[in-house]
Protein backbone atom coordinates (compact mmCIF):
# COMPACT_ATOMS: atom_id res chain seq x y z
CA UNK A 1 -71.15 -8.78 -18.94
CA UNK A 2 -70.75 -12.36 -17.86
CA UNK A 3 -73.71 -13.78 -16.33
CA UNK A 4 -71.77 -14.05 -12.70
CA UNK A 5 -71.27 -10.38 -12.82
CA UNK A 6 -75.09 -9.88 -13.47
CA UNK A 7 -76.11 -12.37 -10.74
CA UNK A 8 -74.05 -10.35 -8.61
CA UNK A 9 -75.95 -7.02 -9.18
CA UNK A 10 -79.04 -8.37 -9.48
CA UNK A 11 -78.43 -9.40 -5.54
CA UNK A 12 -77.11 -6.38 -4.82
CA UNK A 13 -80.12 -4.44 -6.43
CA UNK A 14 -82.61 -6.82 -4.96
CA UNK A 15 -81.11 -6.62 -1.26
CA UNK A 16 -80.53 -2.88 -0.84
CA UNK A 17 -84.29 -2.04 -3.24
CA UNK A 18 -82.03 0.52 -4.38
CA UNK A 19 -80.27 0.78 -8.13
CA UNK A 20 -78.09 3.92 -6.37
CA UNK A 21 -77.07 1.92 -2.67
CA UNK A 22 -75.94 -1.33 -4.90
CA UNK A 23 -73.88 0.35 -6.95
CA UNK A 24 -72.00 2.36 -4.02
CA UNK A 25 -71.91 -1.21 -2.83
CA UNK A 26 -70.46 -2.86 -5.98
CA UNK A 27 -68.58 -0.43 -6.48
CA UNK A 28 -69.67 0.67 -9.73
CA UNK A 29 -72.19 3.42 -11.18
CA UNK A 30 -75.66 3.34 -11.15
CA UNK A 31 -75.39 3.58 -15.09
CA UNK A 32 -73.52 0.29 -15.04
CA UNK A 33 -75.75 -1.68 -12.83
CA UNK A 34 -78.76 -0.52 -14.53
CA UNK A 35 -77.51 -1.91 -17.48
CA UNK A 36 -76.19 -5.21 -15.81
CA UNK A 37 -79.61 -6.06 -14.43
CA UNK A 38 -81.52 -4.95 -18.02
CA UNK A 39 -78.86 -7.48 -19.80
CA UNK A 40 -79.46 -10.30 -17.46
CA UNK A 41 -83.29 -9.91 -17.73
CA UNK A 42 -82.93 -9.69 -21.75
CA UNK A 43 -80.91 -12.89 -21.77
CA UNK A 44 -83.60 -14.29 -19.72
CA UNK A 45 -86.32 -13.11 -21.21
CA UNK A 46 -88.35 -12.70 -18.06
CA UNK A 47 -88.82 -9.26 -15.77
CA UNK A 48 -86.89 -9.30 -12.54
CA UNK A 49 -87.71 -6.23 -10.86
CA UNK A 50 -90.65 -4.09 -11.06
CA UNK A 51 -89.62 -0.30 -11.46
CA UNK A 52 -91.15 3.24 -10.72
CA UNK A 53 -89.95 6.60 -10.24
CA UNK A 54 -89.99 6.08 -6.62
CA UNK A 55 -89.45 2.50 -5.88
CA UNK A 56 -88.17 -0.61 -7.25
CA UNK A 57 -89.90 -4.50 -6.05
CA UNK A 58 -89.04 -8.05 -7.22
CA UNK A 59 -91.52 -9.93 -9.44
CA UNK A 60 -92.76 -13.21 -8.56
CA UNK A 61 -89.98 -14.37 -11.25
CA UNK A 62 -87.68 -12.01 -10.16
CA UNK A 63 -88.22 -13.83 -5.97
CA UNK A 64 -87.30 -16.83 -7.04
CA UNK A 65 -84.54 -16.03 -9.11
CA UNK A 66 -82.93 -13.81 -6.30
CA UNK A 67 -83.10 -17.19 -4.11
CA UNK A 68 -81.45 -19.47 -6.42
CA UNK A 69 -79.17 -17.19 -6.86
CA UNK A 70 -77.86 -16.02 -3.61
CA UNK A 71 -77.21 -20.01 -2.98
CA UNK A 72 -75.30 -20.01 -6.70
CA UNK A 73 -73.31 -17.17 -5.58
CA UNK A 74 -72.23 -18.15 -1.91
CA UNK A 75 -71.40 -21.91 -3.78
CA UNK A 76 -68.97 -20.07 -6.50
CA UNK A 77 -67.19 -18.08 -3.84
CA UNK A 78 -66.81 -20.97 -2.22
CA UNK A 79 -65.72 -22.73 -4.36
CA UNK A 80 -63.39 -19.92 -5.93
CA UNK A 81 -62.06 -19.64 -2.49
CA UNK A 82 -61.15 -23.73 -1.99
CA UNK A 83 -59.48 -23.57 -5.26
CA UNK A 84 -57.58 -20.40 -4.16
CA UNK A 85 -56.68 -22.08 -0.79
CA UNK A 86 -55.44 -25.30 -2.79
CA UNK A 87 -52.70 -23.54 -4.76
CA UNK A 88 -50.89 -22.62 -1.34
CA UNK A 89 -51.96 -25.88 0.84
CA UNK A 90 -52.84 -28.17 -1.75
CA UNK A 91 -55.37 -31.28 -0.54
CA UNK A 92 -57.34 -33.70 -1.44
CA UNK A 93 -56.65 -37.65 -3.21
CA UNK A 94 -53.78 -39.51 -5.58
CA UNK A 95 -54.54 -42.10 -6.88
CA UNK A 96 -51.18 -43.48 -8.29
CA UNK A 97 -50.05 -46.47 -10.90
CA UNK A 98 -46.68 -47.84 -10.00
CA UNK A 99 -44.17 -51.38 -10.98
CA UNK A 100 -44.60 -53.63 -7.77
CA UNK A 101 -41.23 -53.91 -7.12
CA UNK A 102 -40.37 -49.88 -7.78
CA UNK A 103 -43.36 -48.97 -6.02
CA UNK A 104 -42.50 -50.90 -2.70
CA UNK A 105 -39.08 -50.02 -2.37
CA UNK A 106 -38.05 -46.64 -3.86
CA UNK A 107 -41.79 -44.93 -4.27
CA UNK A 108 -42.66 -46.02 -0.83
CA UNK A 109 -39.66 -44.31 0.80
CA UNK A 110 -40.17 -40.99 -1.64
CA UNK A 111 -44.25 -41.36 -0.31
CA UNK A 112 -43.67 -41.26 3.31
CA UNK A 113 -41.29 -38.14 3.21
CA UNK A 114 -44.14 -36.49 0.77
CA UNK A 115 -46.76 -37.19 2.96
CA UNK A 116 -44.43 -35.19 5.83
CA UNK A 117 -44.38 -31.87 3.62
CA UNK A 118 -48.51 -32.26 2.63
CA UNK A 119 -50.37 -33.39 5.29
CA UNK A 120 -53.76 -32.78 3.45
CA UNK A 121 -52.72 -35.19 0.86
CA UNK A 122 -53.22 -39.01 0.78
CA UNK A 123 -52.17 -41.37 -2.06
CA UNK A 124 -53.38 -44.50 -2.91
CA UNK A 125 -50.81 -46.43 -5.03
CA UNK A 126 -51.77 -49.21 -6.71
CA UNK A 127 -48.64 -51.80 -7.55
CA UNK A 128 -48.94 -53.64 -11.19
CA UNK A 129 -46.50 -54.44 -13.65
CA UNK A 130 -49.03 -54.73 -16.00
CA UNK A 131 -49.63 -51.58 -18.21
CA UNK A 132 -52.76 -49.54 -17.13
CA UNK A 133 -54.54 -46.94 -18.96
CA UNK A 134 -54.91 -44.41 -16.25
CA UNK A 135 -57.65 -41.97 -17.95
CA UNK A 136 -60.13 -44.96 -18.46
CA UNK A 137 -59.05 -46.28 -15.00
CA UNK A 138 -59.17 -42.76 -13.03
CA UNK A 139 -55.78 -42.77 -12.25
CA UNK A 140 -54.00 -39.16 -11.34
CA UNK A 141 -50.46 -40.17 -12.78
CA UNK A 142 -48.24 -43.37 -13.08
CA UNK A 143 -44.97 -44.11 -13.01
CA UNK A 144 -43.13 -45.79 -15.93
CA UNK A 145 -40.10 -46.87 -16.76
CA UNK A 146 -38.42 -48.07 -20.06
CA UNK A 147 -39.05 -45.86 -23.51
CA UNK A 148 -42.63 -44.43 -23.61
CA UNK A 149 -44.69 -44.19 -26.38
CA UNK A 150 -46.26 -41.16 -28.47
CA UNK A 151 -49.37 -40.64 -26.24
CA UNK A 152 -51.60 -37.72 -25.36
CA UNK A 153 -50.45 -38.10 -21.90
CA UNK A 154 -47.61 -35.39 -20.36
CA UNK A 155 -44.40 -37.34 -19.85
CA UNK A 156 -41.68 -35.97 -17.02
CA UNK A 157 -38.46 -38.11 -16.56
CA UNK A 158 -37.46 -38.11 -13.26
CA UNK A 159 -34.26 -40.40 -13.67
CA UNK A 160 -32.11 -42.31 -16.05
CA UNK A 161 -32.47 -46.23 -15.55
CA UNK A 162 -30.90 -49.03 -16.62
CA UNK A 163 -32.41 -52.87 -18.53
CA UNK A 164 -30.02 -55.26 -18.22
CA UNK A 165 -29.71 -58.69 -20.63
CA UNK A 166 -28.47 -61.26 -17.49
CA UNK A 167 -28.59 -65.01 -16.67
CA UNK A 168 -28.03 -67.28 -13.62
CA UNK A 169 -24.25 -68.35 -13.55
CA UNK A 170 -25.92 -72.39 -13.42
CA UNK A 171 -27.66 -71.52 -16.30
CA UNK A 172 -24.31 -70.33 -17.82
CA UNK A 173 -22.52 -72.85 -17.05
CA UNK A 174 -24.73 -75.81 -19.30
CA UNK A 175 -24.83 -72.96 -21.70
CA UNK A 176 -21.80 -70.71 -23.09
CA UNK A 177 -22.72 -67.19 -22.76
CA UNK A 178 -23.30 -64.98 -25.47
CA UNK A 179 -20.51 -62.87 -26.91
CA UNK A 180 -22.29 -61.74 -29.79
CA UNK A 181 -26.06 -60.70 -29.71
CA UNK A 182 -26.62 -63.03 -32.84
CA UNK A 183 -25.60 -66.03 -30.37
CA UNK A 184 -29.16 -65.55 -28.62
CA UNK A 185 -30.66 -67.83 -31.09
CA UNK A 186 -28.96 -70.51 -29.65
CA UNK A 187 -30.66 -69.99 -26.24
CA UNK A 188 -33.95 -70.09 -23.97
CA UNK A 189 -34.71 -66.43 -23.85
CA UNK A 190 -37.16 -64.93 -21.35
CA UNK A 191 -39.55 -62.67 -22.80
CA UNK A 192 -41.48 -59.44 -20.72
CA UNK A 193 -44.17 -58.65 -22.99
CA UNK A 194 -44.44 -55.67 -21.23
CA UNK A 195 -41.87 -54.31 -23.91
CA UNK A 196 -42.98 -53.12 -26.65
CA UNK A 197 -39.98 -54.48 -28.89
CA UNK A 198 -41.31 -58.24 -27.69
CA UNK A 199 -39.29 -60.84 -29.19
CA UNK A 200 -37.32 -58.56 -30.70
CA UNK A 201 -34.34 -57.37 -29.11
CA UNK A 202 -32.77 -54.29 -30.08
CA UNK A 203 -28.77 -54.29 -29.80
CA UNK A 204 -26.15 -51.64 -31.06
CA UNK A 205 -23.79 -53.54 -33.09
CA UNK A 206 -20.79 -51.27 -34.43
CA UNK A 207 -22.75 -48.12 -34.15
CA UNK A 208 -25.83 -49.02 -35.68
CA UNK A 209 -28.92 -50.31 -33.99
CA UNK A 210 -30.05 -53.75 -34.80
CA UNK A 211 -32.58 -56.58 -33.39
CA UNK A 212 -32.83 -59.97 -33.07
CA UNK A 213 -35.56 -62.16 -33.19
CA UNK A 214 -35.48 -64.69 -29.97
CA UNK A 215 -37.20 -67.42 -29.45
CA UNK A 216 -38.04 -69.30 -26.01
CA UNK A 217 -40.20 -71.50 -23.86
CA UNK A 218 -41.34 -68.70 -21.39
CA UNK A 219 -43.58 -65.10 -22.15
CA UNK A 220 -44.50 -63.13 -18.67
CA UNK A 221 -46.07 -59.61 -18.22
CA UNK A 222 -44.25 -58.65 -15.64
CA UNK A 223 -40.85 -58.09 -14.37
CA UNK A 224 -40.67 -59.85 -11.13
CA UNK A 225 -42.10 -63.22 -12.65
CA UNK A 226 -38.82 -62.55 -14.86
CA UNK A 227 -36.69 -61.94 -12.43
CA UNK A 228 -38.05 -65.30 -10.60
CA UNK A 229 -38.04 -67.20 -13.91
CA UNK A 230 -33.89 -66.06 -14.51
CA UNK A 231 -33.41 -67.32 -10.72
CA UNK A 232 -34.46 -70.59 -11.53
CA UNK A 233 -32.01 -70.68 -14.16
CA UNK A 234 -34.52 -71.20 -17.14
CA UNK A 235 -33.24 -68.55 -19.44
CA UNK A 236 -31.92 -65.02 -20.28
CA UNK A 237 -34.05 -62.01 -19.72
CA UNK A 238 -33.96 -58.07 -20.00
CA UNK A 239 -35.12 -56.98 -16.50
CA UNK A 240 -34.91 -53.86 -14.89
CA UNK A 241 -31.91 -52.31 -12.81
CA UNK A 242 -34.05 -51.90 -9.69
CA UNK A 243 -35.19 -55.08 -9.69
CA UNK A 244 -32.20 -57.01 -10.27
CA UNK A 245 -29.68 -55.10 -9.18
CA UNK A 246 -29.48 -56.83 -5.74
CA UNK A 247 -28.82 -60.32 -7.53
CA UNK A 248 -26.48 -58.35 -9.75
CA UNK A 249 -23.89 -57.43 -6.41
CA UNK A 250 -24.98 -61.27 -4.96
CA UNK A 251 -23.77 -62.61 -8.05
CA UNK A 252 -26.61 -64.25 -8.30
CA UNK A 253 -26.95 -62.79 -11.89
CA UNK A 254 -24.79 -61.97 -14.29
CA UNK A 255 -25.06 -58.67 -17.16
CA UNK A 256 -24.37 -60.28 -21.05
CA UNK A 257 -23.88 -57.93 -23.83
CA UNK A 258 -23.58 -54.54 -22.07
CA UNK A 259 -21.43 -53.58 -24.77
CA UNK A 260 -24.63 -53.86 -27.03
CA UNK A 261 -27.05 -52.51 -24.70
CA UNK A 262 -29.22 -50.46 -26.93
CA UNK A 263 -31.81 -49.79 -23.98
CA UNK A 264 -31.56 -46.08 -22.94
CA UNK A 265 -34.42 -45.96 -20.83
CA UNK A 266 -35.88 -43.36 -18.11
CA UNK A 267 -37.92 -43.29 -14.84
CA UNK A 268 -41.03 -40.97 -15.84
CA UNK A 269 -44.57 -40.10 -14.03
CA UNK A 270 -47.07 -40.14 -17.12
CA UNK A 271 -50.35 -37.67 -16.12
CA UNK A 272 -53.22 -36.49 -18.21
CA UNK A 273 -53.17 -33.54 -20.77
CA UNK A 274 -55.43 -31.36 -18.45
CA UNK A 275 -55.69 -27.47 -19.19
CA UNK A 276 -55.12 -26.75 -15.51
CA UNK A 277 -53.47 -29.45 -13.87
CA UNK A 278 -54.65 -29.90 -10.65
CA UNK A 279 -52.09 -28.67 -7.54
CA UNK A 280 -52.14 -31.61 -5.88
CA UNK A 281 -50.71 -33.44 -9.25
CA UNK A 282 -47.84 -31.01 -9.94
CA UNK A 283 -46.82 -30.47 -6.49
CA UNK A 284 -46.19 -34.71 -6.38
CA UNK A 285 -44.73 -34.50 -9.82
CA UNK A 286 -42.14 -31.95 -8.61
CA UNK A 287 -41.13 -33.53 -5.75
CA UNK A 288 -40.68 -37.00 -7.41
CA UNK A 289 -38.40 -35.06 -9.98
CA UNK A 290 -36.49 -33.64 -7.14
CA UNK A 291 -36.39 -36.52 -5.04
CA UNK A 292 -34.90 -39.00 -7.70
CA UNK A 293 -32.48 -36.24 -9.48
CA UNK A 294 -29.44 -38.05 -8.29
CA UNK A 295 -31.25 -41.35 -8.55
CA UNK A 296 -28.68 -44.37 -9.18
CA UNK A 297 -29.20 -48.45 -9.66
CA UNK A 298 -32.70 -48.07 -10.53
């Protein structure tokens, strides 16, 4: 017997003053809930109910017990009820980690049509290029792009993306572009230390994957500053696809290397390891997978 179930009879036994008219109500036989209420008042260790031949009454112990736990009761079913209720029309808060530049373009326009399909949902996304820990921070999930690391977090890829090596074609043009990736040492290069390869760049260089150390005036956490920095024609830079891929059709950048590119990376939302995840989390998670399935130029 869980201690629920004896609560439950308890009540029942205590309302109708009758062992025989709460089991009819319960359900059960009088056996049973004779032997629910005796367990409960053994794990206890306190008598609830007073009993004759001919009538049953509460103690003093057994009064206030009953009150607590008709309240106890009412707030599980409640409870039991909301959580029932959530799993068809789920509700409630998201609290979501996103790339400023992702975040305002493509997650903005995927938010507003999810916010159509769940009106009892609201999201608060918070835009950072910056890498967040979201269980010390409180986040729900957060979307990530590049390679992930091993992590105790779930991981769902929701696209394929693209990094792409580029330069300005001024910056170019006082200094050759690269042909091979071991030319890089011969140049400014931009590094995001928001990857976790750093200075080192990995390449694929006749099948095999390689890196190079680079070296350079400028290190930035984030890949807008990048993206400014390359526009000002200080450097080359891996940046993202959907932030650069405007400049890209300008030709206001230009892609070096892409025969090299060893970058595979993917668009993922990153969530906690919960047992049961909540609704509101996997019903956002599945739509973002759906949403971006065809995804291209990110």
């Amino acid at each position: 017997m869980d201690t629920i179930t004896g609560m439950r009879t308890f009540c029942a036994v205590a309302t109708e003053e009758s062992f025989v008219r709460a089991a009819e109500r319960l359900g059960i036989s009088p056996a049973l809930t004779s032997k629910y209420v005796g367990q409960l008042e053994e794990r206890l260790g306190i008598r609830l109910l007073n009993r004759t031949t001919r009538s049953l009454a509460l103690t003093e112990n057994g009064e206030a017990y009953f009150r607590r736990c008709l309240d106890l009761i009412e707030d599980f079913d409640e409870l039991e009820a909301s959580v029932r209720d959530s799993q068809f029309n789920p509700k409630g808060r998201l609290l979501v980690a996103a790339p400023i530049i992702f975040g305002g373009t493509y997650l903005s326009d995927a938010i507003a049509i999810f916010l159509e399909q769940y009106p009892d949902i609201s999201i608060e996304i918070r835009l950072s290029d910056n890498f967040v820990n979201i269980i010390d921070e409180g986040f729900d999930l957060a979307i990530r792009l590049g390679a992930l690391k091993d992590s105790t977090l779930i991981a769902k890829k929701l696209a394929s993306t693209g990094i792409f090596l580029c330069a300005t074609p001024q910056y170019l043009a006082q200094y050759p572009a690269p042909v091979h990736p071991d030319e890089l040492v011969n140049h400014n290069c931009i590094v995001d230390t928001n990857f976790d390869s750093g200075n080192q760049w990995p390449f694929v260089v006749n099948g095999e994957r390689i890196t190079v150390k680079v070296g350079g005036r400028l290190k930035v956490n984030s890949a807008t500053a990048t993206r400014a920095l390359l526009l000002k024609h200080l450097g080359i830079a891996f940046c993202p696809g959907h932030v650069i891929a405007k400049d890209i059709s300008a030709g206001r950048l230009v892609c070096l290397l892409s025969d090299f590119n060893a970058f595979n990376p993917g668009l993922y939302a990153v969530y906690p390891h919960n047992r049961h995840l909540a609704t509101k989390v996997r019903v956002f998670v599945d739509f973002l997978a759906d949403y971006f399935a065809d995804a291209t130029g990110l």
